[in-house]
PDB file of N, CA and C in Angstrom:
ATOM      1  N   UNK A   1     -11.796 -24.219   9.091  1.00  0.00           N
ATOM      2  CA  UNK A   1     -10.823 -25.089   9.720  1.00  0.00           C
ATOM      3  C   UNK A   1     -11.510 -26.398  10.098  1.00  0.00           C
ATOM      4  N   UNK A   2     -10.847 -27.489   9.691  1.00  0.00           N
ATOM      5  CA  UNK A   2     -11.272 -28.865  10.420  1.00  0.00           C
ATOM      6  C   UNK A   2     -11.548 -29.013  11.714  1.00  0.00           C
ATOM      7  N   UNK A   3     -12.577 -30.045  12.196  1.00  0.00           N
ATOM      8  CA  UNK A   3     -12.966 -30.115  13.462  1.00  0.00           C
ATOM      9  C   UNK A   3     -11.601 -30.639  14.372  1.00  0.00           C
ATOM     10  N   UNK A   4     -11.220 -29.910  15.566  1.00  0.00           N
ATOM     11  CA  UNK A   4     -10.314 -30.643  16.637  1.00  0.00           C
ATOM     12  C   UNK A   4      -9.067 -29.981  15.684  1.00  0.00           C
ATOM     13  N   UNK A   5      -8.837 -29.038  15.148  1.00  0.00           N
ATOM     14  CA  UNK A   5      -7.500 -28.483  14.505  1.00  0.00           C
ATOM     15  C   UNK A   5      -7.578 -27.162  15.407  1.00  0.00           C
ATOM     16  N   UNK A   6      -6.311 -26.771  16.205  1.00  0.00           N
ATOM     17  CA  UNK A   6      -6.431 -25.709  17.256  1.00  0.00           C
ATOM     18  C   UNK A   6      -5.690 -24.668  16.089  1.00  0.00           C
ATOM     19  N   UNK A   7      -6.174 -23.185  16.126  1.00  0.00           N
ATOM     20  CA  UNK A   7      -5.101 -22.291  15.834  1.00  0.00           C
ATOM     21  C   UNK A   7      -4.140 -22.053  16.450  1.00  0.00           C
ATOM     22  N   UNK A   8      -3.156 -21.510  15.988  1.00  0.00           N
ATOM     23  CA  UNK A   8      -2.281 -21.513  16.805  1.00  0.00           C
ATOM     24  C   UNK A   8      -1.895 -19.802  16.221  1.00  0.00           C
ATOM     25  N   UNK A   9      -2.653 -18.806  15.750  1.00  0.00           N
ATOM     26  CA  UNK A   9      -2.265 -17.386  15.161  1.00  0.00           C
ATOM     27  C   UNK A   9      -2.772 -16.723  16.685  1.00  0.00           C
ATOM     28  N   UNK A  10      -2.065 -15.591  16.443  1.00  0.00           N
ATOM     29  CA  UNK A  10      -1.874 -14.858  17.375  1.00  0.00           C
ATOM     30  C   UNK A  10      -3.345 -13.673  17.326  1.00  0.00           C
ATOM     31  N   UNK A  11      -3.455 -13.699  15.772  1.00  0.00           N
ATOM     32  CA  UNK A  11      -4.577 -12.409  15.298  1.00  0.00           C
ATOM     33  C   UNK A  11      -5.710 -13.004  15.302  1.00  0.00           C
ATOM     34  N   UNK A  12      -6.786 -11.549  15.892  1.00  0.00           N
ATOM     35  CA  UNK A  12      -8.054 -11.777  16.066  1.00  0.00           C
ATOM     36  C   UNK A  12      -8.669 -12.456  14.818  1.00  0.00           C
ATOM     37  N   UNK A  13      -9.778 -13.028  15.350  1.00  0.00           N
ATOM     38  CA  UNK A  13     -10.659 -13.796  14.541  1.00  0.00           C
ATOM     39  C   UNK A  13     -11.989 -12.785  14.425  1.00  0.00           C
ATOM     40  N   UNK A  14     -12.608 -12.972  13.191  1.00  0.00           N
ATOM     41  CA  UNK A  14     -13.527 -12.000  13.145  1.00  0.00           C
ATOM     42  C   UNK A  14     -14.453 -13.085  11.606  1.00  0.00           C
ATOM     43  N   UNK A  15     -15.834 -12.864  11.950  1.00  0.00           N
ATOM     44  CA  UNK A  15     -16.850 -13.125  10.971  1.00  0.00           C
ATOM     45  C   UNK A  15     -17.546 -11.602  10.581  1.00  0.00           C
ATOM     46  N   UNK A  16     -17.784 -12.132   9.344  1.00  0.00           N
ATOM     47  CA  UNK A  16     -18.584 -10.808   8.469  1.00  0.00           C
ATOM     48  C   UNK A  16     -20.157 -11.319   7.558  1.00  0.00           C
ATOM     49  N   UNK A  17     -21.034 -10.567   7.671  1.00  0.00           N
ATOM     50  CA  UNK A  17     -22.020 -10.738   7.129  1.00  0.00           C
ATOM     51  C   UNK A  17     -22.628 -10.100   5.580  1.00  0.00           C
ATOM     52  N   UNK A  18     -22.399 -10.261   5.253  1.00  0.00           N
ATOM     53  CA  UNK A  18     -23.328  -9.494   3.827  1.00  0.00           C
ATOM     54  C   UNK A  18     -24.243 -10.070   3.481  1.00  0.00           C
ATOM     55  N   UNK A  19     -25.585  -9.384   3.706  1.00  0.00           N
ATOM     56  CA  UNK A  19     -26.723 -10.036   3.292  1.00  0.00           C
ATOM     57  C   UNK A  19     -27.261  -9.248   2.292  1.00  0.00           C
ATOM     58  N   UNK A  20     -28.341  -9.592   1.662  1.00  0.00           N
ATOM     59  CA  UNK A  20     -28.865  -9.189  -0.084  1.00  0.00           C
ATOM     60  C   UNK A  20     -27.891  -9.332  -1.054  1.00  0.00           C
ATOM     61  N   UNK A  21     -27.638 -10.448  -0.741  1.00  0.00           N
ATOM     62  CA  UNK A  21     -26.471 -10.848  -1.842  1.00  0.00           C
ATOM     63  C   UNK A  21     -27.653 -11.249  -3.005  1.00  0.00           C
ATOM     64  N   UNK A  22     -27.093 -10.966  -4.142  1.00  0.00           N
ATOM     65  CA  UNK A  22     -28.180 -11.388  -5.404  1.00  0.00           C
ATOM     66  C   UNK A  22     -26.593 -11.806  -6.181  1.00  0.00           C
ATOM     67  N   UNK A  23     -26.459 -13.050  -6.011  1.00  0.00           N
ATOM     68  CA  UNK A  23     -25.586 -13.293  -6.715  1.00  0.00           C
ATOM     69  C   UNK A  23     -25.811 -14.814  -6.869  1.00  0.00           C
ATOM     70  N   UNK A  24     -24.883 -15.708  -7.546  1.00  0.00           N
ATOM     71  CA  UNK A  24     -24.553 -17.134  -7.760  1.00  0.00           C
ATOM     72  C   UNK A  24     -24.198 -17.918  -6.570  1.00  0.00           C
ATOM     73  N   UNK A  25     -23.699 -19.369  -6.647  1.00  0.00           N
ATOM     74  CA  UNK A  25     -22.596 -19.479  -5.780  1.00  0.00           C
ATOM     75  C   UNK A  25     -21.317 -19.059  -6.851  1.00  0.00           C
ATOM     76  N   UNK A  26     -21.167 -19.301  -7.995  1.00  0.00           N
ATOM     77  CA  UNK A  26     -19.908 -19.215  -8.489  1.00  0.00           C
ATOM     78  C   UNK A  26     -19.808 -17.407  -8.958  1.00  0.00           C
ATOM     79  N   UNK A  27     -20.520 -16.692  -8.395  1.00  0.00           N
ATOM     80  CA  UNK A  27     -20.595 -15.803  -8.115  1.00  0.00           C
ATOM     81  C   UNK A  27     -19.815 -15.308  -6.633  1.00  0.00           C
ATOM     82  N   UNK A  28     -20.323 -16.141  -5.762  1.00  0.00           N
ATOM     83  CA  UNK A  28     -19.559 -16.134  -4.534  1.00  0.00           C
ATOM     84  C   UNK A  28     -18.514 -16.873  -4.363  1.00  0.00           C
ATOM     85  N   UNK A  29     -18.152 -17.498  -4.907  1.00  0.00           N
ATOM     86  CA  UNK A  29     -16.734 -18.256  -5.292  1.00  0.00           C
ATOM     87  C   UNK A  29     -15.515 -17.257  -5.537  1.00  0.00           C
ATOM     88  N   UNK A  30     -15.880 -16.721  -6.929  1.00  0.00           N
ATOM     89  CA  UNK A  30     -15.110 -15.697  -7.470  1.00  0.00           C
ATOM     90  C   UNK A  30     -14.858 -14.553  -6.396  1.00  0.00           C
ATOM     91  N   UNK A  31     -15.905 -14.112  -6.023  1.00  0.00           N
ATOM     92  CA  UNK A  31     -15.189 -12.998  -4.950  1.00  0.00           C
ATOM     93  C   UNK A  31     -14.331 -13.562  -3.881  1.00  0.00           C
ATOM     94  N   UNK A  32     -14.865 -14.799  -3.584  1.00  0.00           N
ATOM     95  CA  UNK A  32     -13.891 -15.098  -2.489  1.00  0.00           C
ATOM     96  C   UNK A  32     -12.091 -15.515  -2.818  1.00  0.00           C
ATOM     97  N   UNK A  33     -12.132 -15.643  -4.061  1.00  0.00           N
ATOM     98  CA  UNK A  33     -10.851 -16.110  -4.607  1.00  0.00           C
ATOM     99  C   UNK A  33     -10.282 -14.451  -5.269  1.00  0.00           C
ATOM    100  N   UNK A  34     -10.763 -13.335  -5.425  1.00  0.00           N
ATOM    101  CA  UNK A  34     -10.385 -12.119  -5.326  1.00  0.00           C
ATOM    102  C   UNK A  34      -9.986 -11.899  -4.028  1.00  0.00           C
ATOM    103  N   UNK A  35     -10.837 -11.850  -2.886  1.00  0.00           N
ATOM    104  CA  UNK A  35     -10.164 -11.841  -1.126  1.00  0.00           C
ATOM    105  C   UNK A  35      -8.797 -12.622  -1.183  1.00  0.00           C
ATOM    106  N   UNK A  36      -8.865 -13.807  -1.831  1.00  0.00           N
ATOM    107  CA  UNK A  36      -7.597 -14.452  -1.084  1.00  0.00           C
ATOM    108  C   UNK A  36      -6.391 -13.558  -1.923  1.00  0.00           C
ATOM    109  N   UNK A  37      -6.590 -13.108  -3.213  1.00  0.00           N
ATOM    110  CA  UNK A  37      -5.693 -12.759  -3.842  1.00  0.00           C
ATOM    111  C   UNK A  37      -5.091 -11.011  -3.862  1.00  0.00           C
ATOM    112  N   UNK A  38      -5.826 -10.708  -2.476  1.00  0.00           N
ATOM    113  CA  UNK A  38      -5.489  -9.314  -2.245  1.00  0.00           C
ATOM    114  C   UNK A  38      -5.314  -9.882  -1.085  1.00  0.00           C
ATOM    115  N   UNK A  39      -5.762  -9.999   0.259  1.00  0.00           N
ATOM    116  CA  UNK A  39      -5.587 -10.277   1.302  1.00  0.00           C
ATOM    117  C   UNK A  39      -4.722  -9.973   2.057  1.00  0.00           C
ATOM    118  N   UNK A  40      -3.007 -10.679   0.983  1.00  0.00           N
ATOM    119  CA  UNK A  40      -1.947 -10.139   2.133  1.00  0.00           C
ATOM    120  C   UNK A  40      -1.469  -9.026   1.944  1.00  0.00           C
ATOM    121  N   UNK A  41      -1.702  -8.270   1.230  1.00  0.00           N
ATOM    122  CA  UNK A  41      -1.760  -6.928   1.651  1.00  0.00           C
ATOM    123  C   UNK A  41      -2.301  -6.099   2.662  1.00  0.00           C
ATOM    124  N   UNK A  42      -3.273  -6.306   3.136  1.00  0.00           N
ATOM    125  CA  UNK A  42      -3.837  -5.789   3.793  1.00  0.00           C
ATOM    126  C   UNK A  42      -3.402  -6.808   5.782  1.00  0.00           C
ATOM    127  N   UNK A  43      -2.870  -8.121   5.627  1.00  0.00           N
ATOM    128  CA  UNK A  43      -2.167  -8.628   6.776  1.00  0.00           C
ATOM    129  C   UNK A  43      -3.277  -9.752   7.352  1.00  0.00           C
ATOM    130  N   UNK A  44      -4.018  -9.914   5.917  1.00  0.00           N
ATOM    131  CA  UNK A  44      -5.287 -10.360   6.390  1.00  0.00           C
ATOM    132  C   UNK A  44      -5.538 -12.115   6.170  1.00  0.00           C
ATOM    133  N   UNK A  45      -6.277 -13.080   6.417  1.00  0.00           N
ATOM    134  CA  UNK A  45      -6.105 -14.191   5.852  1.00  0.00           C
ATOM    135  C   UNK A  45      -7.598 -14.800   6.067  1.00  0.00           C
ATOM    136  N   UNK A  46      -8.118 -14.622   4.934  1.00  0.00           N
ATOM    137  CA  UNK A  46      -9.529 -15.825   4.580  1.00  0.00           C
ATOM    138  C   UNK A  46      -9.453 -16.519   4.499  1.00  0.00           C
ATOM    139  N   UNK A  47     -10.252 -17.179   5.994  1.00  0.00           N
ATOM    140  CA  UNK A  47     -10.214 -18.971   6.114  1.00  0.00           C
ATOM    141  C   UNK A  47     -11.177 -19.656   5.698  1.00  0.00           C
ATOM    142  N   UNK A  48     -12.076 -19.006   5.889  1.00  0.00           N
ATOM    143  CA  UNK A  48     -13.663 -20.045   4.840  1.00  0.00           C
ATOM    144  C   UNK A  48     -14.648 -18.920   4.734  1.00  0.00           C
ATOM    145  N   UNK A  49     -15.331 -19.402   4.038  1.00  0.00           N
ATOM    146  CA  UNK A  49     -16.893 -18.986   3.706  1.00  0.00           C
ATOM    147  C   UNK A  49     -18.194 -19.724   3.273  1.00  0.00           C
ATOM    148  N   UNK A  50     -19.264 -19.179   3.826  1.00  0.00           N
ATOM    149  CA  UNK A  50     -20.616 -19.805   3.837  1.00  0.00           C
ATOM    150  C   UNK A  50     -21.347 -19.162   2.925  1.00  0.00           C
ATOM    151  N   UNK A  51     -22.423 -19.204   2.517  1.00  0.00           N
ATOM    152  CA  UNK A  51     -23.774 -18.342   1.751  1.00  0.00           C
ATOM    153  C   UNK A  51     -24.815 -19.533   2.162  1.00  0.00           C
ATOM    154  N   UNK A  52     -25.835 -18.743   2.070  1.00  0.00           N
ATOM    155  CA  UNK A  52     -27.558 -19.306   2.273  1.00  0.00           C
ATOM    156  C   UNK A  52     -28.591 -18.456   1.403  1.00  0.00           C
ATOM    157  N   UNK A  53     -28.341 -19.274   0.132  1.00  0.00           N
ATOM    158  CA  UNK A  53     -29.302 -18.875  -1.248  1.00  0.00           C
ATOM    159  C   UNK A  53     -30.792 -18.261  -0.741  1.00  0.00           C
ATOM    160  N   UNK A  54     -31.456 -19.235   0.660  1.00  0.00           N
ATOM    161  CA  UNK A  54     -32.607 -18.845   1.153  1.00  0.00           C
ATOM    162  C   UNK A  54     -32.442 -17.846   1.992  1.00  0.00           C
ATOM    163  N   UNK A  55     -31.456 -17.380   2.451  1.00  0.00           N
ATOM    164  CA  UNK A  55     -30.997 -15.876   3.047  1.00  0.00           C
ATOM    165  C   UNK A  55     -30.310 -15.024   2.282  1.00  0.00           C
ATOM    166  N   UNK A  56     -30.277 -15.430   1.171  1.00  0.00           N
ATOM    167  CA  UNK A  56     -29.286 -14.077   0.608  1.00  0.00           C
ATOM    168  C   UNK A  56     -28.081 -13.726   0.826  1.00  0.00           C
ATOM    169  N   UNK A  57     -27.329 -14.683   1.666  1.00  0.00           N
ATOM    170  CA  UNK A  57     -26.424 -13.908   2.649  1.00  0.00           C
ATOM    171  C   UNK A  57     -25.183 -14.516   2.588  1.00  0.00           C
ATOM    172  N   UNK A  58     -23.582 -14.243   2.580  1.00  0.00           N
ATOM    173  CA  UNK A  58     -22.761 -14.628   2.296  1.00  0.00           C
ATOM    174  C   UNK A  58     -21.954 -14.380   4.010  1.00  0.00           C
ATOM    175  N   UNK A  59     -21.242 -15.478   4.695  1.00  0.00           N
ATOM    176  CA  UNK A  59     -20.537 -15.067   5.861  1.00  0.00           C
ATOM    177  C   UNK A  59     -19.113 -15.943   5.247  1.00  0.00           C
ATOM    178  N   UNK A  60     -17.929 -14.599   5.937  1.00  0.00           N
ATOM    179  CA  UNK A  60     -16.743 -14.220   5.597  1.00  0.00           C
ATOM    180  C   UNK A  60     -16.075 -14.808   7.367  1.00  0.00           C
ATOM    181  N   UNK A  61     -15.368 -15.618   7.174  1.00  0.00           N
ATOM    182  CA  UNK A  61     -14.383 -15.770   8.443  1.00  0.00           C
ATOM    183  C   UNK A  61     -13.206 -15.457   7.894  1.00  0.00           C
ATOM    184  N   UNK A  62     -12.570 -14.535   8.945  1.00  0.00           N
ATOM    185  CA  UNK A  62     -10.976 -14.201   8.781  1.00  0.00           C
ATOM    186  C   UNK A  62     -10.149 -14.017   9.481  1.00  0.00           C
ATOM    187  N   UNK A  63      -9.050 -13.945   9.474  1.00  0.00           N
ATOM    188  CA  UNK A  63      -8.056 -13.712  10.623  1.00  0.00           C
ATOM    189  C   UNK A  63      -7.067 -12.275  10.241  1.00  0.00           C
ATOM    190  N   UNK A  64      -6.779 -11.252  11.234  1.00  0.00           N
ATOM    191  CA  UNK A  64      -6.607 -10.410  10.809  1.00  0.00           C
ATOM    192  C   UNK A  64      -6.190  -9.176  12.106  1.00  0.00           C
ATOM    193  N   UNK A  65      -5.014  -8.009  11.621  1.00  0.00           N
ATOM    194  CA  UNK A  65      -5.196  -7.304  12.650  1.00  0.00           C
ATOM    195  C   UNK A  65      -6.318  -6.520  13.165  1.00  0.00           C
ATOM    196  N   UNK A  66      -7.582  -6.128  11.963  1.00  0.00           N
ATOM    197  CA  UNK A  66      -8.859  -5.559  12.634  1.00  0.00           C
ATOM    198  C   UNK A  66      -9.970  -5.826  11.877  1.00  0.00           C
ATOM    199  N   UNK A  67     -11.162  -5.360  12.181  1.00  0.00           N
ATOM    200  CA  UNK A  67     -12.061  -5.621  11.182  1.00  0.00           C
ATOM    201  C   UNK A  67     -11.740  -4.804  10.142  1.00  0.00           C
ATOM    202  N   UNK A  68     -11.246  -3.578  10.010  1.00  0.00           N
ATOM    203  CA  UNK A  68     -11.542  -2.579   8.895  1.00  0.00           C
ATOM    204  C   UNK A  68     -10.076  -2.958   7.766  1.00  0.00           C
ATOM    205  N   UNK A  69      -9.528  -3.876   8.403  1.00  0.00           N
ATOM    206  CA  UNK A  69      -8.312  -4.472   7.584  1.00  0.00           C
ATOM    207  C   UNK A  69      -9.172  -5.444   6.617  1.00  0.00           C
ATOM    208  N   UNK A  70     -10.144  -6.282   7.207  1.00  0.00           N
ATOM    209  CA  UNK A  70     -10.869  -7.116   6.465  1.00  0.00           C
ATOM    210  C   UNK A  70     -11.776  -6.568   5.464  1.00  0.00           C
ATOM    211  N   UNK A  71     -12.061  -5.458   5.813  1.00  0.00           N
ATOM    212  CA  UNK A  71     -13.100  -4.271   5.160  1.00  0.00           C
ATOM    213  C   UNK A  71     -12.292  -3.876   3.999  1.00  0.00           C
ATOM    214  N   UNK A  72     -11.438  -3.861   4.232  1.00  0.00           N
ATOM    215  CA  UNK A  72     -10.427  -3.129   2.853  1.00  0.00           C
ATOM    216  C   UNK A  72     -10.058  -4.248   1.927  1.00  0.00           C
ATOM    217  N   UNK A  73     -10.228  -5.382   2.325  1.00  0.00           N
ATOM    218  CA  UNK A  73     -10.042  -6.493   1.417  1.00  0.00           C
ATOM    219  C   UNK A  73     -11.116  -6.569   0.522  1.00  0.00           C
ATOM    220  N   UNK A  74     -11.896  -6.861   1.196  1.00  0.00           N
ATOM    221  CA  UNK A  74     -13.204  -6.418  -0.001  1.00  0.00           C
ATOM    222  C   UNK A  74     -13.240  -5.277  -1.003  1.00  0.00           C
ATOM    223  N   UNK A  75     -13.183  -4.236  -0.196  1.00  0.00           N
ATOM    224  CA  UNK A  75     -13.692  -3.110  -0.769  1.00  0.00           C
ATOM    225  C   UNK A  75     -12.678  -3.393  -2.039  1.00  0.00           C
ATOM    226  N   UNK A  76     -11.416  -3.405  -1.843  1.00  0.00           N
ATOM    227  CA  UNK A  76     -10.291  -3.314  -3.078  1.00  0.00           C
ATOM    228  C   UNK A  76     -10.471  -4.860  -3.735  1.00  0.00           C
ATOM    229  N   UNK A  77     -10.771  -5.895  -3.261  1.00  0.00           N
ATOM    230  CA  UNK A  77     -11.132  -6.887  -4.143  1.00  0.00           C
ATOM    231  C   UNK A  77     -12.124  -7.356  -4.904  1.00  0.00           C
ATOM    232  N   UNK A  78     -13.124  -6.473  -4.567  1.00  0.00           N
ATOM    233  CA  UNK A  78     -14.485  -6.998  -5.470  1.00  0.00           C
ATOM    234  C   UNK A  78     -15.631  -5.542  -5.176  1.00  0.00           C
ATOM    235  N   UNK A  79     -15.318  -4.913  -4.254  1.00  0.00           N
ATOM    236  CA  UNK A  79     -16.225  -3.924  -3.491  1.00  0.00           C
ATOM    237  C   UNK A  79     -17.685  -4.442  -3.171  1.00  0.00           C
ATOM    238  N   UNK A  80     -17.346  -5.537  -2.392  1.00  0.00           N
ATOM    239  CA  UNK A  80     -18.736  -5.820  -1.753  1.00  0.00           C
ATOM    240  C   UNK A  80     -18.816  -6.103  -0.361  1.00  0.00           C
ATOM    241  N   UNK A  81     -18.867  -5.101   0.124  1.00  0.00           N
ATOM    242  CA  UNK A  81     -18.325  -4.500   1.639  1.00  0.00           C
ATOM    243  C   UNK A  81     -19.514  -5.700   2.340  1.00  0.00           C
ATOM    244  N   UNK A  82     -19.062  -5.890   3.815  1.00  0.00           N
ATOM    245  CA  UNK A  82     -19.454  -6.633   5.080  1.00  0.00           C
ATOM    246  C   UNK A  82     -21.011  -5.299   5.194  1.00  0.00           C
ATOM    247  N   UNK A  83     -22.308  -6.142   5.895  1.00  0.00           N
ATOM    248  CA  UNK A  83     -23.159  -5.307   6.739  1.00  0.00           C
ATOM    249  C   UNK A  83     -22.320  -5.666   7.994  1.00  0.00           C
ATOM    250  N   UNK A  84     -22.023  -6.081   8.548  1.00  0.00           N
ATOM    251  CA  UNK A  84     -21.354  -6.249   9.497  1.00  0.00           C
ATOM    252  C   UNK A  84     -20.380  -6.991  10.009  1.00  0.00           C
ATOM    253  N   UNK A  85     -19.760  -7.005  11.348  1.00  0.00           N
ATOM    254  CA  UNK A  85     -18.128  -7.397  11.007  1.00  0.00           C
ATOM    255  C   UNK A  85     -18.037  -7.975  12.450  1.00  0.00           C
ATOM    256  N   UNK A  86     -18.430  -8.941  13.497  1.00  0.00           N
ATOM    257  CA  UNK A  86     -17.984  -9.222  14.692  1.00  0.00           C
ATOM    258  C   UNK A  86     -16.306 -10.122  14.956  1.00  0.00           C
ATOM    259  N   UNK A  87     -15.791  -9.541  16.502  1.00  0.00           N
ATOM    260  CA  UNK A  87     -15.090 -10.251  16.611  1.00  0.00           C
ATOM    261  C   UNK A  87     -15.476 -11.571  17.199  1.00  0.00           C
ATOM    262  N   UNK A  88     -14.840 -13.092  16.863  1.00  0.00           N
ATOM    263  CA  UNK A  88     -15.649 -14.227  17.381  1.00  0.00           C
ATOM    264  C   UNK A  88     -14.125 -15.201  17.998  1.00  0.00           C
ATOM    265  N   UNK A  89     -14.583 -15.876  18.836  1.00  0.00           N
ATOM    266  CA  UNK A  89     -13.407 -16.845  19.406  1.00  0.00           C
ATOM    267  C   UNK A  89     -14.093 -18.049  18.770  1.00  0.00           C
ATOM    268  N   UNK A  90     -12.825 -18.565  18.781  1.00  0.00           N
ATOM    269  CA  UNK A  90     -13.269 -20.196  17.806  1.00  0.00           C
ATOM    270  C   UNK A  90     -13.396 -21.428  19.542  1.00  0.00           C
ATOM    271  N   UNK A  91     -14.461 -22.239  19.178  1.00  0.00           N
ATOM    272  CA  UNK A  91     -14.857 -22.920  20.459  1.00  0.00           C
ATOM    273  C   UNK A  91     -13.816 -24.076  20.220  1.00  0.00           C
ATOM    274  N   UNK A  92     -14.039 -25.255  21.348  1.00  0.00           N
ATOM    275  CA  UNK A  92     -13.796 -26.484  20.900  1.00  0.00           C
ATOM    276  C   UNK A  92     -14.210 -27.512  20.555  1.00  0.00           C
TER     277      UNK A  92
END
């Protein structure tokens, strides 16, 4: 989300981590455009994503009724599940 743009959703916010990613970026592209294209099924909505080639590591922001709703997006869109899944409040 752009800087100074307030949400206005009602559903928790949650970041996800997967690290040992051995992949591309257009590697990580593609999965993320599989998430968006399962997503509402699951009630879920991917708002951005990061990776750090020198970490390995791909982070997932989403909005959603739980983490394991976000968990199932993956798993059924690409199966490359979260190491982990916090809930986070967005600052100002």
């Amino acid at each position: 989300m752009p800087r100074g743009v307030v949400r206005l959703c009602t559903m928790p916010l949650y970041m996800d981590i997967h690290r040992g990613v051995d992949g591309s970026a257009e590697d990580v592209i593609e999965a993320h455009k599989k998430d968006v294209e399962t997503q509402q099924k699951h009630g879920v909505k991917y708002l951005n994503y990061w990776f750090s080639d020198d970490e390995d590591a791909v982070f997932c922001l989403f909005e959603g009724p739980s983490k394991e709703a976000g968990e199932k997006v993956h798993k059924e869109a690409h199966g490359l599940t979260a190491d982990e899944i916090f809930e986070v409040e967005q600052g100002e």
